[in-house]
C-alpha atoms as a PDB file:
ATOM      1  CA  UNK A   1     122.869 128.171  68.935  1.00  0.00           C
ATOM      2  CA  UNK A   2     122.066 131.780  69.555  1.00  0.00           C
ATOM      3  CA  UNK A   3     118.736 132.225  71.326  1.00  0.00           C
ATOM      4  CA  UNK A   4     116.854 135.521  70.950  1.00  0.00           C
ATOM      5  CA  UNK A   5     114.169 137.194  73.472  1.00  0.00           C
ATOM      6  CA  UNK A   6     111.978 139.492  74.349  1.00  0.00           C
ATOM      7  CA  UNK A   7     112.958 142.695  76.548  1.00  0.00           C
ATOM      8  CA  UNK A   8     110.446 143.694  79.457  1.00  0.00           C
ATOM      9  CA  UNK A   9     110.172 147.479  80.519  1.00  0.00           C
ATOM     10  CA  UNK A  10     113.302 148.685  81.956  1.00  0.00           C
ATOM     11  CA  UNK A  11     115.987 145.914  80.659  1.00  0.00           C
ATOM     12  CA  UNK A  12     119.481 146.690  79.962  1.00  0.00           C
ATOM     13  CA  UNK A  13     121.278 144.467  77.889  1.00  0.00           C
ATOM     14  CA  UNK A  14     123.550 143.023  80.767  1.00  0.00           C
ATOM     15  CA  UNK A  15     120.558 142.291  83.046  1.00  0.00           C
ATOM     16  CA  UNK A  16     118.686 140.266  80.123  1.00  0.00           C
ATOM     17  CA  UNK A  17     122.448 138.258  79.627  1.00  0.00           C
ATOM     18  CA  UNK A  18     122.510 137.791  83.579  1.00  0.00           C
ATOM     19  CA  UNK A  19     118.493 136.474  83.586  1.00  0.00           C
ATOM     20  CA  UNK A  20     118.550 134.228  80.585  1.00  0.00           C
ATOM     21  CA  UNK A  21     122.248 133.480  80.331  1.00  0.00           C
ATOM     22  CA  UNK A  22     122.982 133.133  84.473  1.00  0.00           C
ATOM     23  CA  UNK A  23     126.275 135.322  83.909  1.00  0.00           C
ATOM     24  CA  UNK A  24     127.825 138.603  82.518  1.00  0.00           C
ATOM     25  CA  UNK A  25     131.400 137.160  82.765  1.00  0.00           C
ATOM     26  CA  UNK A  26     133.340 136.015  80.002  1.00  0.00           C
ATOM     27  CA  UNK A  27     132.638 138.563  77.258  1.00  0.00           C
ATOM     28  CA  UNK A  28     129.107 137.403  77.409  1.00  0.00           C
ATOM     29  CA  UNK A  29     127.527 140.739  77.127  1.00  0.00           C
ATOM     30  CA  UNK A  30     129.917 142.108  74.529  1.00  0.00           C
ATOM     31  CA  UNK A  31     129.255 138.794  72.573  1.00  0.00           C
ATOM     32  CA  UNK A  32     125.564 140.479  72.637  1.00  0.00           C
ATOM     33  CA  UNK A  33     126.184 143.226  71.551  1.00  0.00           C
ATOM     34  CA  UNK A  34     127.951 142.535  68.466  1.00  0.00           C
ATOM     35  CA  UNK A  35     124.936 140.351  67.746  1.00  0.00           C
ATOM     36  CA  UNK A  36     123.220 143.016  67.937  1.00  0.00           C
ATOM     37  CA  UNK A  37     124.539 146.191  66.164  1.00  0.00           C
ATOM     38  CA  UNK A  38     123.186 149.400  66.826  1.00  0.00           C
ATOM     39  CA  UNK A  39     121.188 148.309  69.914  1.00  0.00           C
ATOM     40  CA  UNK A  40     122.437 151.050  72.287  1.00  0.00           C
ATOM     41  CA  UNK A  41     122.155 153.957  70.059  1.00  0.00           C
ATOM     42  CA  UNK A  42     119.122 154.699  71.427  1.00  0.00           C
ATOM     43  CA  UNK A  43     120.371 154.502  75.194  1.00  0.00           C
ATOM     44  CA  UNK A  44     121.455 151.902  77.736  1.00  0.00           C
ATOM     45  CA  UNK A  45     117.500 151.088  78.374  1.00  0.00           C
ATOM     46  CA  UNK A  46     116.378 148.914  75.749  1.00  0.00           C
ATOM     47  CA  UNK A  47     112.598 149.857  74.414  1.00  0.00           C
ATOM     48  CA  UNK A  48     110.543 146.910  75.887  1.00  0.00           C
ATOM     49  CA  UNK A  49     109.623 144.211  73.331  1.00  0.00           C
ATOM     50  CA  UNK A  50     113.195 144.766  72.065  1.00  0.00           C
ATOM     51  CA  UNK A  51     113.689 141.730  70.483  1.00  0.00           C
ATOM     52  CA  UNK A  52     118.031 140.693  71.538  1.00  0.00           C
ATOM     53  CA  UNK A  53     119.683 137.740  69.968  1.00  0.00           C
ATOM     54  CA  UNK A  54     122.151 136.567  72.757  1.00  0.00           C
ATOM     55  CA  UNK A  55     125.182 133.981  72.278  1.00  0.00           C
ATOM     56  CA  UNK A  56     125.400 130.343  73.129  1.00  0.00           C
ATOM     57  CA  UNK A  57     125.671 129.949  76.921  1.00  0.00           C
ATOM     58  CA  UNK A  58     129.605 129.515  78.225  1.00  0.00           C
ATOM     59  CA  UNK A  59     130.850 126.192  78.701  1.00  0.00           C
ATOM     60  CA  UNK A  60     130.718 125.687  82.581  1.00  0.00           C
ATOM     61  CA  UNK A  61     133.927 124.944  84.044  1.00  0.00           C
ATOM     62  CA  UNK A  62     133.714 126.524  87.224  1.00  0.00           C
ATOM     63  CA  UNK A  63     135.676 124.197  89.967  1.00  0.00           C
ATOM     64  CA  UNK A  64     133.338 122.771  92.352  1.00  0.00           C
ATOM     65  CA  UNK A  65     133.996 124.208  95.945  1.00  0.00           C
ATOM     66  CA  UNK A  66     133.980 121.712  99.404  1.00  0.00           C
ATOM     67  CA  UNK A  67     131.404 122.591 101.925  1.00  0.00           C
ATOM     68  CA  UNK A  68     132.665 123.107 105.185  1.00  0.00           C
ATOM     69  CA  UNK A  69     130.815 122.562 108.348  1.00  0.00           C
ATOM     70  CA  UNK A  70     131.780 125.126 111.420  1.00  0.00           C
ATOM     71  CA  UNK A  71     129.827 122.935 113.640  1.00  0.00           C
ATOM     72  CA  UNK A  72     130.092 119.024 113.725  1.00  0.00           C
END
């Protein structure tokens, strides 16, 4: 379900996607943006209180990496 917030002063839409979302991989951000049409016509800085619908969170399927210890 598409969740929509609130821009603060000085958000892009890519930094709001990597806040709320915890990524900008995966088409994430142009998911956003055709959510929301005409957001950058007024620039890359959205106006704060910009209100941004974003798109469901990606499905986590990142493999799990080992830790390695250098020392034993």
């Amino acid at each position: 379900m598409p969740s929509v917030v609130r821009a603060c002063q000085g958000d892009t839409l890519d930094l709001i996607c990597w806040r709320t979302l915890g990524t900008t991989a995966g088409g994430i951000v142009e998911q956003a943006y055709e959510l929301n049409r005409g957001l950058a016509d007024s620039g890359v800085i959205l106006a704060e209180g910009t209100m941004v619908t974003l798109p469901d969170p990606p499905a986590s399927n990142a493999a799990t990496l080992e830790n390695v210890n250098l020392w034993n």
